[in-house]
Protein backbone atom coordinates (compact mmCIF):
# COMPACT_ATOMS: atom_id res chain seq x y z
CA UNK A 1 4.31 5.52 6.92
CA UNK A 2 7.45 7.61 5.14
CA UNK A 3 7.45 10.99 3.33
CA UNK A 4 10.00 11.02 0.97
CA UNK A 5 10.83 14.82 0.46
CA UNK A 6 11.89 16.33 3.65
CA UNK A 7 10.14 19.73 4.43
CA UNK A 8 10.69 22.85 6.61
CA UNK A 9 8.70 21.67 9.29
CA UNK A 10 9.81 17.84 9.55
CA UNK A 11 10.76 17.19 13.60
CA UNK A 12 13.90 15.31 14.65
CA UNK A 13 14.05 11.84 16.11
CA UNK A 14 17.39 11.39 18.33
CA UNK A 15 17.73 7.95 19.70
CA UNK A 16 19.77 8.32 23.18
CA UNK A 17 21.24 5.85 25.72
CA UNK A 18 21.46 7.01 29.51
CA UNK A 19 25.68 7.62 28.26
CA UNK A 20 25.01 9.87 25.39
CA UNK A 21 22.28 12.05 26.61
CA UNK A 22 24.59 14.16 28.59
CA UNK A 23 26.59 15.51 26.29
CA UNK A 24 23.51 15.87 23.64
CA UNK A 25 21.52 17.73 26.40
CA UNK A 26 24.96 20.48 26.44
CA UNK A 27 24.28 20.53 22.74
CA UNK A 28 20.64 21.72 22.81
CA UNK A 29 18.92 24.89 23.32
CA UNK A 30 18.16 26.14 27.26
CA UNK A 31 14.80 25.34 26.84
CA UNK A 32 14.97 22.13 25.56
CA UNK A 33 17.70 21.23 28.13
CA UNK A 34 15.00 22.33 31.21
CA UNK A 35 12.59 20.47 29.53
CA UNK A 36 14.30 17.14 30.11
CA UNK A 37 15.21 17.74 33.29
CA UNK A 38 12.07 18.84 34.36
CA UNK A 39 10.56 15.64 32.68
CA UNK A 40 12.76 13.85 34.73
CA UNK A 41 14.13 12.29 31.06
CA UNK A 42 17.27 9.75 31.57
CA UNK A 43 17.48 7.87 28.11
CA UNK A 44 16.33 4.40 29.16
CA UNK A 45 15.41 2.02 26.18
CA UNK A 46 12.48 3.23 25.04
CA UNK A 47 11.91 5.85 26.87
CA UNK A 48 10.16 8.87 24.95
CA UNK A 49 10.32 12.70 25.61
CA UNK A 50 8.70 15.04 23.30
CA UNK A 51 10.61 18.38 23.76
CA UNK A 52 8.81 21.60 22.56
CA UNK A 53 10.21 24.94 21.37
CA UNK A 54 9.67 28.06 23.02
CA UNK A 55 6.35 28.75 21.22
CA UNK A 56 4.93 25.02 22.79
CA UNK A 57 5.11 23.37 19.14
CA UNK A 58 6.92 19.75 19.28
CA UNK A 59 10.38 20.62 18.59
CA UNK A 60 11.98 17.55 19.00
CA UNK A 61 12.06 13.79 19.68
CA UNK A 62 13.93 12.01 22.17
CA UNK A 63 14.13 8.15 22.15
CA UNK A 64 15.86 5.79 24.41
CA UNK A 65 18.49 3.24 22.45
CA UNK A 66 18.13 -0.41 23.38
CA UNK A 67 21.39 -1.50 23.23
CA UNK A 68 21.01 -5.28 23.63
CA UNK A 69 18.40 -5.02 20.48
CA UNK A 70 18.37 -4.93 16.78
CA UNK A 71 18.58 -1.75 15.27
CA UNK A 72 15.49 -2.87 13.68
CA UNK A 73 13.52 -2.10 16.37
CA UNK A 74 14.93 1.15 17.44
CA UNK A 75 12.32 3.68 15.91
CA UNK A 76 10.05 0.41 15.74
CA UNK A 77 7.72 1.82 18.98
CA UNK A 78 7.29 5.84 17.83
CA UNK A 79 4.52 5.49 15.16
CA UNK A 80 1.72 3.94 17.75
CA UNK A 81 2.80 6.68 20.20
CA UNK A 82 4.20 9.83 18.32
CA UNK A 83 1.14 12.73 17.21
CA UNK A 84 0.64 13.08 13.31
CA UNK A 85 3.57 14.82 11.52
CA UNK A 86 6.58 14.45 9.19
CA UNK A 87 9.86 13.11 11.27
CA UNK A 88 13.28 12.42 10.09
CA UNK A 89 15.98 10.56 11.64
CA UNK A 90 18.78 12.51 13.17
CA UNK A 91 22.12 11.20 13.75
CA UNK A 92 25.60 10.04 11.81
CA UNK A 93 24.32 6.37 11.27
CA UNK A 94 25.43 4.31 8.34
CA UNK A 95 23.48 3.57 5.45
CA UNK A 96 22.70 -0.24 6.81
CA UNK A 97 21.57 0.79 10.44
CA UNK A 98 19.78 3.57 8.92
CA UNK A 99 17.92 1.11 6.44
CA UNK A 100 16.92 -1.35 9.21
CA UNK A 101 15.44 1.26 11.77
CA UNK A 102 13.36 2.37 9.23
CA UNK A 103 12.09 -0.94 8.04
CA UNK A 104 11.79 -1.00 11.83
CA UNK A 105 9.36 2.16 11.71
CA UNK A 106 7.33 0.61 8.84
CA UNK A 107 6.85 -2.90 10.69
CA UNK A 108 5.62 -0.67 13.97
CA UNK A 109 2.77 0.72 12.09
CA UNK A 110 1.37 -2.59 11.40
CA UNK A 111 -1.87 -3.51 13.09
CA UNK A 112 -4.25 -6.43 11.30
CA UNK A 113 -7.42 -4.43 11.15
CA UNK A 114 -9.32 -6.06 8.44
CA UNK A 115 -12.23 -6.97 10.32
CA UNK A 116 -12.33 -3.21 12.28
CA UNK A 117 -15.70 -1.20 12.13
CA UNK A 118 -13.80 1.85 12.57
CA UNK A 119 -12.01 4.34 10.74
CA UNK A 120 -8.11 4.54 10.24
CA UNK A 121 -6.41 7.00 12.16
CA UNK A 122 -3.37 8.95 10.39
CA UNK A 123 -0.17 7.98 10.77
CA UNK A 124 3.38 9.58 11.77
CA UNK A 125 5.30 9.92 8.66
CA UNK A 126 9.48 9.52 8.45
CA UNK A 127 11.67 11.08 5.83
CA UNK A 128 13.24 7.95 3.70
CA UNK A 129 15.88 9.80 1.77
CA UNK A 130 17.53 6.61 0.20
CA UNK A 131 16.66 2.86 -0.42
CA UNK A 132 13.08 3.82 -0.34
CA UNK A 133 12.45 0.43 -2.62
CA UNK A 134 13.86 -1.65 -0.56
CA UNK A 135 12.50 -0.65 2.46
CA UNK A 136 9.21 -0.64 1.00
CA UNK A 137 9.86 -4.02 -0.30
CA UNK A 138 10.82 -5.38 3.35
CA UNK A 139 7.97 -4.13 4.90
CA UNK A 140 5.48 -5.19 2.34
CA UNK A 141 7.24 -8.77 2.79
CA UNK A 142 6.73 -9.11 6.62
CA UNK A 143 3.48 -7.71 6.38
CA UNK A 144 2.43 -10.21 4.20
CA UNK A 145 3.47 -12.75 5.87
CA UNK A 146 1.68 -11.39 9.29
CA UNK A 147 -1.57 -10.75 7.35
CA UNK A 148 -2.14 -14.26 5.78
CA UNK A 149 -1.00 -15.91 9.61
CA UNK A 150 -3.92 -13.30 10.79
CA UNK A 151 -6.67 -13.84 8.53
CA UNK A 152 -9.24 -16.48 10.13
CA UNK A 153 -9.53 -19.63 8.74
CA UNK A 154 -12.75 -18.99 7.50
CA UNK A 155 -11.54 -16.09 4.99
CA UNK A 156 -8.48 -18.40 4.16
CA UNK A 157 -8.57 -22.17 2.93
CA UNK A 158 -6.70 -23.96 0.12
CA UNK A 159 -8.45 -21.94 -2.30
CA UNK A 160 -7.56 -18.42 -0.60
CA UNK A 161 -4.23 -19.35 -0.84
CA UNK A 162 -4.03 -20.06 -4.35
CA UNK A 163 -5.52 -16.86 -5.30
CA UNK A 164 -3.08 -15.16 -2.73
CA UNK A 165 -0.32 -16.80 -5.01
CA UNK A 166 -2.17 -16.09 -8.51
CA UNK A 167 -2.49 -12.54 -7.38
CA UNK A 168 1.44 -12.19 -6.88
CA UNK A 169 2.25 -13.92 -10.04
CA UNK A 170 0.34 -11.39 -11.41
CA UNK A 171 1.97 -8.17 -10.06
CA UNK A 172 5.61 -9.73 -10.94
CA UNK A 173 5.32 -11.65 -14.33
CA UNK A 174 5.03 -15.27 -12.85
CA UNK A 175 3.60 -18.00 -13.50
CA UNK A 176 1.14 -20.48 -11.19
CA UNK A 177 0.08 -24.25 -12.00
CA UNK A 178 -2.17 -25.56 -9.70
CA UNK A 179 -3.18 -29.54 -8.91
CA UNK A 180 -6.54 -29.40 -7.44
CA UNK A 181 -8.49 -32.36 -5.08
CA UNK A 182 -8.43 -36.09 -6.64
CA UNK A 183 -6.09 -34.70 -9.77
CA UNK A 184 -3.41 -35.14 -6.70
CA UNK A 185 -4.16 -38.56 -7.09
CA UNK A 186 -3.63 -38.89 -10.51
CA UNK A 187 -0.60 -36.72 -10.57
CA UNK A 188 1.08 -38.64 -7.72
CA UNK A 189 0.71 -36.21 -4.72
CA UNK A 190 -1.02 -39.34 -2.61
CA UNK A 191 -0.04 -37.73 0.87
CA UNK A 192 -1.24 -34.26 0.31
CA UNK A 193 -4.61 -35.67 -1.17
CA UNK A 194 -5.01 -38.15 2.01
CA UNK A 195 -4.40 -35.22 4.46
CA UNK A 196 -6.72 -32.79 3.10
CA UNK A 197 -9.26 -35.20 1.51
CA UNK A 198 -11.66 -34.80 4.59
CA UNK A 199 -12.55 -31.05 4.39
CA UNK A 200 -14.94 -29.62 1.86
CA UNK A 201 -12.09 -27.36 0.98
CA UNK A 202 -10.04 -29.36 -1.11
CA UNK A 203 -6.91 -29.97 -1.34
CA UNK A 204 -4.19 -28.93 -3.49
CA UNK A 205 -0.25 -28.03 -4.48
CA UNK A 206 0.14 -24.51 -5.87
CA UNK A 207 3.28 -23.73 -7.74
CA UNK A 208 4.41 -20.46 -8.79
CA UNK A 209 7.34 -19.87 -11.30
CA UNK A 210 9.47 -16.70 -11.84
CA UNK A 211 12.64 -15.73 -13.03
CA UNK A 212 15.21 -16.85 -15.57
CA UNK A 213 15.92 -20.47 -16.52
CA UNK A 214 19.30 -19.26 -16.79
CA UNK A 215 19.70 -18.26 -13.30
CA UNK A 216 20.26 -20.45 -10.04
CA UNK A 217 16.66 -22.51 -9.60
CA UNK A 218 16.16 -21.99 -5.58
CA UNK A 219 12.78 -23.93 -4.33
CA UNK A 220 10.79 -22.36 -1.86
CA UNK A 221 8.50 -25.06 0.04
CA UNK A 222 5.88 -23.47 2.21
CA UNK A 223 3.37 -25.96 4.39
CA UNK A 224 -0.10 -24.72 4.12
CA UNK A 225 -2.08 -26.87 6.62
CA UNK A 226 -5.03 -23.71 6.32
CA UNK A 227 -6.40 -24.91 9.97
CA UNK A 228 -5.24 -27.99 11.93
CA UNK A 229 -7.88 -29.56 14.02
CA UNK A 230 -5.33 -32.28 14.82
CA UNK A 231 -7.83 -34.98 12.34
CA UNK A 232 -8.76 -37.97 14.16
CA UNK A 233 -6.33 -37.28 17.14
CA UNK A 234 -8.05 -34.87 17.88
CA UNK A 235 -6.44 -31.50 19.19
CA UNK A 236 -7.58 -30.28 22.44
CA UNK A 237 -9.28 -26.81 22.45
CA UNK A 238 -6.96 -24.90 24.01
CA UNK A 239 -4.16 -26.27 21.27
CA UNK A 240 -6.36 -26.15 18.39
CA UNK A 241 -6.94 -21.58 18.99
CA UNK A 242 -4.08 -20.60 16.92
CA UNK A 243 -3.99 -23.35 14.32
CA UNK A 244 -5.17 -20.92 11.47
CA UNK A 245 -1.70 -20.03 12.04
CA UNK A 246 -0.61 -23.50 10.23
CA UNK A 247 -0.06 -22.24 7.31
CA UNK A 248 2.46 -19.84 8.41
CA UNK A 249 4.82 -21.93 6.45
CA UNK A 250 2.97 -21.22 3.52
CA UNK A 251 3.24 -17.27 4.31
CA UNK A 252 6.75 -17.32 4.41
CA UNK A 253 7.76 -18.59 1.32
CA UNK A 254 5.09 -15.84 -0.23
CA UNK A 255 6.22 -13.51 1.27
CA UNK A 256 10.10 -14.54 0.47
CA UNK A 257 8.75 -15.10 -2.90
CA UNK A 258 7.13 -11.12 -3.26
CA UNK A 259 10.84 -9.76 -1.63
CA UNK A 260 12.32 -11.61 -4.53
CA UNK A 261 10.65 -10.63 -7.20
CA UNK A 262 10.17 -7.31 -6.25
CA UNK A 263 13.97 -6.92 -5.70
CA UNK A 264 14.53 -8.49 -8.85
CA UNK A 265 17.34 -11.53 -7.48
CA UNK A 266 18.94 -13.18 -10.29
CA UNK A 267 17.70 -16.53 -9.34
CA UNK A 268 14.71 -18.91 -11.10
CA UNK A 269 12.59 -18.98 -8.09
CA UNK A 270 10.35 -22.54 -7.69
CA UNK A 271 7.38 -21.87 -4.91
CA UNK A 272 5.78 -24.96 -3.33
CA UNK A 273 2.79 -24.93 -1.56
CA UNK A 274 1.07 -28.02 0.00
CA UNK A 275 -2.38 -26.60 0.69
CA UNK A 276 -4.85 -28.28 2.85
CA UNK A 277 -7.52 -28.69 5.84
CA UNK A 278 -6.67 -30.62 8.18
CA UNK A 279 -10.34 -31.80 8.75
CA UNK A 280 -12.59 -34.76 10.12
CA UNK A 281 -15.53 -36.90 8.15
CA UNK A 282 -15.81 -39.93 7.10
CA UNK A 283 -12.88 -39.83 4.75
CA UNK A 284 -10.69 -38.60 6.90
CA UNK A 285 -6.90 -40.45 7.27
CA UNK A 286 -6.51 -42.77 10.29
CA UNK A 287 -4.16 -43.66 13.25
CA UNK A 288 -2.75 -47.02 11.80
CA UNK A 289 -3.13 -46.64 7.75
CA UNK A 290 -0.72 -46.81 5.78
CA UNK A 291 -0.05 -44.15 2.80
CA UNK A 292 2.08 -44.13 -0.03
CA UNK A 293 4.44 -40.99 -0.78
CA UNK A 294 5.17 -39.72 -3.96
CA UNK A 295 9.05 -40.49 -3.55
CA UNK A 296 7.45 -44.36 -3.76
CA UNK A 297 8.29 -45.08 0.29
CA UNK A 298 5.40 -46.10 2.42
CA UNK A 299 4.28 -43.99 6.27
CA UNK A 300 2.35 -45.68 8.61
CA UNK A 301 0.12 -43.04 10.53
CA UNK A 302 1.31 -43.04 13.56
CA UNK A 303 -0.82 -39.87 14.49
CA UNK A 304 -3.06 -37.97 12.14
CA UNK A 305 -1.81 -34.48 13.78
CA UNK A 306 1.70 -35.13 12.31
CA UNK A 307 -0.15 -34.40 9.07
CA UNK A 308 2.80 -31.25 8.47
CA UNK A 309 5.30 -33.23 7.46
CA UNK A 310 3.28 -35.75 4.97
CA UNK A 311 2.26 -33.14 2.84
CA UNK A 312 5.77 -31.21 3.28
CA UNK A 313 6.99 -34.65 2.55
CA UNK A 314 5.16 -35.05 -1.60
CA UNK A 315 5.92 -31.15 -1.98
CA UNK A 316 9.43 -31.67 -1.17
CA UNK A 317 10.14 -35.07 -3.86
CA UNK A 318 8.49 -32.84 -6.27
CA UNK A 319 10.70 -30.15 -5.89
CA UNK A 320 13.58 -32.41 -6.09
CA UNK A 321 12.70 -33.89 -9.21
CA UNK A 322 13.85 -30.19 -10.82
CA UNK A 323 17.53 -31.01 -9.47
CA UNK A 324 17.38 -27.20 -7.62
CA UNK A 325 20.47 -25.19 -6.68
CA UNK A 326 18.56 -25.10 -3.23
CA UNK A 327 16.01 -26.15 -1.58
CA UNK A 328 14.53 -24.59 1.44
CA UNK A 329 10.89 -24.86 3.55
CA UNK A 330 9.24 -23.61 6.17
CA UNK A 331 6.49 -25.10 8.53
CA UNK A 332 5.15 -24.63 11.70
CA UNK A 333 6.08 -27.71 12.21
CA UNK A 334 6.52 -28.72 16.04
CA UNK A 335 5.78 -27.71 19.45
CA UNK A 336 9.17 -29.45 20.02
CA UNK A 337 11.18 -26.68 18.41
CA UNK A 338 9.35 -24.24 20.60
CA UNK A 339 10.47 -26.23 23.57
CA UNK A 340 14.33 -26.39 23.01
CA UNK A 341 14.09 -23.01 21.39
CA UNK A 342 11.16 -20.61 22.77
CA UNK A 343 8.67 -19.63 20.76
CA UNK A 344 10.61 -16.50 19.56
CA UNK A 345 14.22 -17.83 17.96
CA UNK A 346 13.42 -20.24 14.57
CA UNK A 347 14.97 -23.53 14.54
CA UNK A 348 16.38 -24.04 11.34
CA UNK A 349 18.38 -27.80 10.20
CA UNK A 350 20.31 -28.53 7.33
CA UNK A 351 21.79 -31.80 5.17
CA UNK A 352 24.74 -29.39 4.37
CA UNK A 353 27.67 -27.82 6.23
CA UNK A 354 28.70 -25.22 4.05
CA UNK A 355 24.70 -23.54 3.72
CA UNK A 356 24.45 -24.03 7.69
CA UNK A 357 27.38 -21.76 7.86
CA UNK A 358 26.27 -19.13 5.25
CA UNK A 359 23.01 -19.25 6.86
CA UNK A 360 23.91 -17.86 10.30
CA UNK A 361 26.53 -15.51 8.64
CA UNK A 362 23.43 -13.91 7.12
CA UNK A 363 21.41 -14.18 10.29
CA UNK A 364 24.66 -12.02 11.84
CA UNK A 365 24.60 -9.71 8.67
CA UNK A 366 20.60 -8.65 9.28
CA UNK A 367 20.20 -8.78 12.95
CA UNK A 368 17.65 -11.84 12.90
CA UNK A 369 18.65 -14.70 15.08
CA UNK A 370 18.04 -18.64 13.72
CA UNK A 371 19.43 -21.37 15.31
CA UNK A 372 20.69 -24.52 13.78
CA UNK A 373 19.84 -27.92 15.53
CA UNK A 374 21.47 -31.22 14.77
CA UNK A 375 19.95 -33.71 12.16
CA UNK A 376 21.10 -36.04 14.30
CA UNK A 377 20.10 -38.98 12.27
CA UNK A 378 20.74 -42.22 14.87
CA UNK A 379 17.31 -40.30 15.76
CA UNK A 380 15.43 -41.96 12.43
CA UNK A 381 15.29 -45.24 14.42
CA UNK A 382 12.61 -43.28 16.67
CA UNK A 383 10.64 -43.29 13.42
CA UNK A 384 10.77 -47.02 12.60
CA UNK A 385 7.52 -48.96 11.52
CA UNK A 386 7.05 -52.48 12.11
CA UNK A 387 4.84 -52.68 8.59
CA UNK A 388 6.36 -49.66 6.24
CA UNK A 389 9.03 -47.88 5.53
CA UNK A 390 8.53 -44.97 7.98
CA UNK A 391 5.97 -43.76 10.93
CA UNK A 392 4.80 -40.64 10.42
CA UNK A 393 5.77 -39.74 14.26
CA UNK A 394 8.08 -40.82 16.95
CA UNK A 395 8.11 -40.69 20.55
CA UNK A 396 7.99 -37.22 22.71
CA UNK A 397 11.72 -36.68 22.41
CA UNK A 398 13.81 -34.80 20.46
CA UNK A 399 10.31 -34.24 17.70
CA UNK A 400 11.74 -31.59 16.19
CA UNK A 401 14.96 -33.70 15.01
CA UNK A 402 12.89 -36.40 14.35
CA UNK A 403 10.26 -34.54 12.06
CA UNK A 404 13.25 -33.04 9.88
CA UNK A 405 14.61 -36.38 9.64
CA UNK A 406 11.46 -37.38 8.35
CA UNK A 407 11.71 -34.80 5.71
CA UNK A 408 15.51 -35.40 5.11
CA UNK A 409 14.31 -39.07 4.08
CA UNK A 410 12.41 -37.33 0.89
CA UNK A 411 15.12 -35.05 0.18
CA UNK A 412 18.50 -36.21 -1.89
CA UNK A 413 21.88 -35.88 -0.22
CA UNK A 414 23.57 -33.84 -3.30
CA UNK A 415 20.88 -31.22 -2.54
CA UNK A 416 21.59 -28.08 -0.37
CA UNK A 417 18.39 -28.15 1.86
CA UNK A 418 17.21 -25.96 4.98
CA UNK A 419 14.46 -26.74 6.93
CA UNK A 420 12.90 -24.12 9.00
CA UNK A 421 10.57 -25.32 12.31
CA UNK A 422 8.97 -21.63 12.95
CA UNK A 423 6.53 -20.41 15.59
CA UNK A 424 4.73 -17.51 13.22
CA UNK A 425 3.59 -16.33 16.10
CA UNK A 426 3.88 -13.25 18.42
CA UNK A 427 2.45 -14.55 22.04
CA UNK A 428 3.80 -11.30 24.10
CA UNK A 429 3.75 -7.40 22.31
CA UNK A 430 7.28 -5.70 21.55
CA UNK A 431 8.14 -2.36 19.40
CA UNK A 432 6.88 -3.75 15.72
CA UNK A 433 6.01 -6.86 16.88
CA UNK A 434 2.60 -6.93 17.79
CA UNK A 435 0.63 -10.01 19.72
CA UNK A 436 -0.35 -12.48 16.16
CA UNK A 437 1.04 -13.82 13.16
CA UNK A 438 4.82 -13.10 12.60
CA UNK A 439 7.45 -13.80 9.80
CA UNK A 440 10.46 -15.21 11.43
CA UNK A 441 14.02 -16.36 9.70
CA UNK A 442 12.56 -14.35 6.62
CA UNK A 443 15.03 -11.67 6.71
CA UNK A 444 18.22 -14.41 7.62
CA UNK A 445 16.98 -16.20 4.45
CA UNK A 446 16.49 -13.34 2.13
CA UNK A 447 19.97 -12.27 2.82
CA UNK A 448 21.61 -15.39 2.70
CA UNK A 449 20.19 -15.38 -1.04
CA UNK A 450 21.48 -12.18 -1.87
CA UNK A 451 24.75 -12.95 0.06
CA UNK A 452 25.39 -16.23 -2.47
CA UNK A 453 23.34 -15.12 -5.29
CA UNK A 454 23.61 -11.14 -6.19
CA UNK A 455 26.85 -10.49 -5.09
């Protein structure tokens, strides 16, 4: 996707709005100039024109600016429809802007072809003359994410995951510790055991260590619910589709954790993941049981597909236990959050003031939009039980408040803590973002961490 050594022959890409074309079109050659007028070329967003010279040979690009958009998807739509070559960007933009359109490119020659008979085609190429490390790093990241919220659930279950994890520890010097099937038991991880006890998959927590125990210890908690069949309340079919996408929380906090590491961020970096299938048999977990939690409080199952938040729930009093500088977890955790929010902005909640306004200074700072809703706790009464401490689910309003007050309950107040209700999901096709799995607040976060902890 990027050349790094810019040759004789590379073709320029000028981004244009309907304003700016006019005096770029006095600027060009008299060829050129008929060309686009010929073409009938006006700038719109994302409108292209390929301009050739005088011989017939592509010349140059011309790309219509978005200007209600991220810079990150400006050059996002050229490499699915531009002809093999080397390009380079052309303009005075900044280092920044420059950085993010072509992290932008990278992300918009992503397609999940794993499972493809045929061949790969060649690709455009870009000129990166600086940051080529961490542009690479970005788009590795988000890819990452999208592949693993891809793959079918049949080519990833608990024990995927884990060697998803082992594999990165590898690359970057970490360590992983994994607690497999009935050892949950024994180790006190009750909830995740009694979700994923059902599936012949079994259950586990994976934990993956890096960094220096000098440094700030930031937890990453990732749900990993590998497919969701909704248990004994049973999801309907046209629900249950996408749910090999539940354990897009899961791919976040890998792919977080691989920008990290890669980048090198002074921090001691604590991954969580609650693995599972969400499965039916004998053994599964029923409407009306009650199970303990590893924090000691009791949840009466109110409804076996809020399973999310009881494994969340174990993986979260664990990572407490370390006393963390942070703590923060994503889960695709409620059709609620999709409701209030669409299925394209994140939801994000937080015990503490002061992180809630760092976080959406870094969501300003990298052109990805989260949104912070209320923990609006007079809401935890929706989750009284009449025989333990909590139900597992409330009534059908405000879910998504109530399911992060659930995991607020297993969190302690002297802890920074974000929660992160995410869609990981692409339903429509946009420049870079193709239809299927999709990292969302990933960049916000990531930032945010450099932000308070490399700067």
């Amino acid at each position: 996707m990027f050349t790094y050594e810019k040759t004789a022959t590379a073709i320029p890409i000028r981004l244009v709005t309907e304003t700016s074309l006019v005096d770029i079109k006095a600027g060009i050659y008299e060829s050129g100039r008929n060309w686009l007028t010929v073409q009938g070329y006006r700038g719109k967003p994302h409108q292209l024109c390929l301009v050739p010279d005088g011989a017939g040979r592509l010349a140059q690009v011309f790309y219509g600016l978005n200007e209600t958009e991220s810079l990150l998807w400006a050059l996002a739509g050229l490499p699915l429809q531009l002809p093999t070559g080397e390009y380079y960007l052309e303009g005075d933009w900044n280092d920044e802007d420059r950085l993010q359109m072509l992290v932008g490119w990278g992300l918009g020659t992503y397609h999940f072809d794993q499972f493809r008979s045929s061949e790969e085609s060649s690709k455009p190429l870009i000129y990166v003359s600086q940051a080529a490390a961490r542009i690479n790093a970005l788009v590795e990241a988000i890819s990452l994410v999208r592949n693993l919220i891809n793959m079918p659930a049949n080519h990833l279950m608990p024990q995927d995951l884990e060697q998803v994890a082992r594999r990165l520890a590898e690359m970057h010097d970490a360590e992983v510790e994994v607690i497999t099937g009935h050892a949950l038991l024994k180790e006190n991880f009750p909830c995740i055991h009694a979700v994923g006890r059902a599936s012949a998959h079994a259950p586990r927590l994976i934990e993956l260590n890096w960094g220096n125990q000098d440094d700030p210890l930031v937890s990453l908690i990732g749900k990993g619910v590998c497919f969701d069949t909704g248990g004994l309340d049973l999801k309907p079919s046209a629900n249950m589709r996408l749910m090999k996408k539940d354990m897009g929380g899961a791919a976040h906090v890998l792919g977080l954790a691989k920008l990290i590491m890669q980048l090198e961020l002074p921090i001691c970096l604590q991954v969580l993941i609650p693995a599972v299938d969400n499965a039916i048999s004998g053994d599964a977990f029923r409407p009306g049981d009650v199970i303990h939690t590893r924090l000691g409080k009791t949840v009466e199952i109110d409804n076996t597909d809020a399973e999310g938040r009881l494994i969340l729930c174990d993986a979260l009093a664990y990572a407490a236990e370390s006393e963390p500088d942070l703590m923060i977890d994503f889960a695709t955790l409620t059709g609620a959050a999709r409701i209030a929010m669409g299925t394209e902005i994140p939801a994000f909640f937080t015990n503490d003031r002061a992180l809630m306004q760092k976080l959406q200074a870094a969501s300003t700072v990298s052109n990805e939009l989260i949104w912070n809703l209320p923990l609006h706790k007079p809401y935890l009464e929706k989750l009284r039980s009449n025989i333990a401490d909590l139900s597992n689910s409330g009534d059908s309003y405000g879910g998504a408040i109530t399911a992060a007050l659930f995991l607020n309950e297993f969190v302690p107040a002297r802890t920074p803590w974000a929660h992160f209700d995410v869609m990981a999901w692409n339903l429509r096709a946009r420049p870079g973002r193709p239809i299927g799995g999709e990292a969302m607040g990933l960049l916000a976060v990531f930032k945010y961490l450099e932000m308070s902890f490399a700067e």
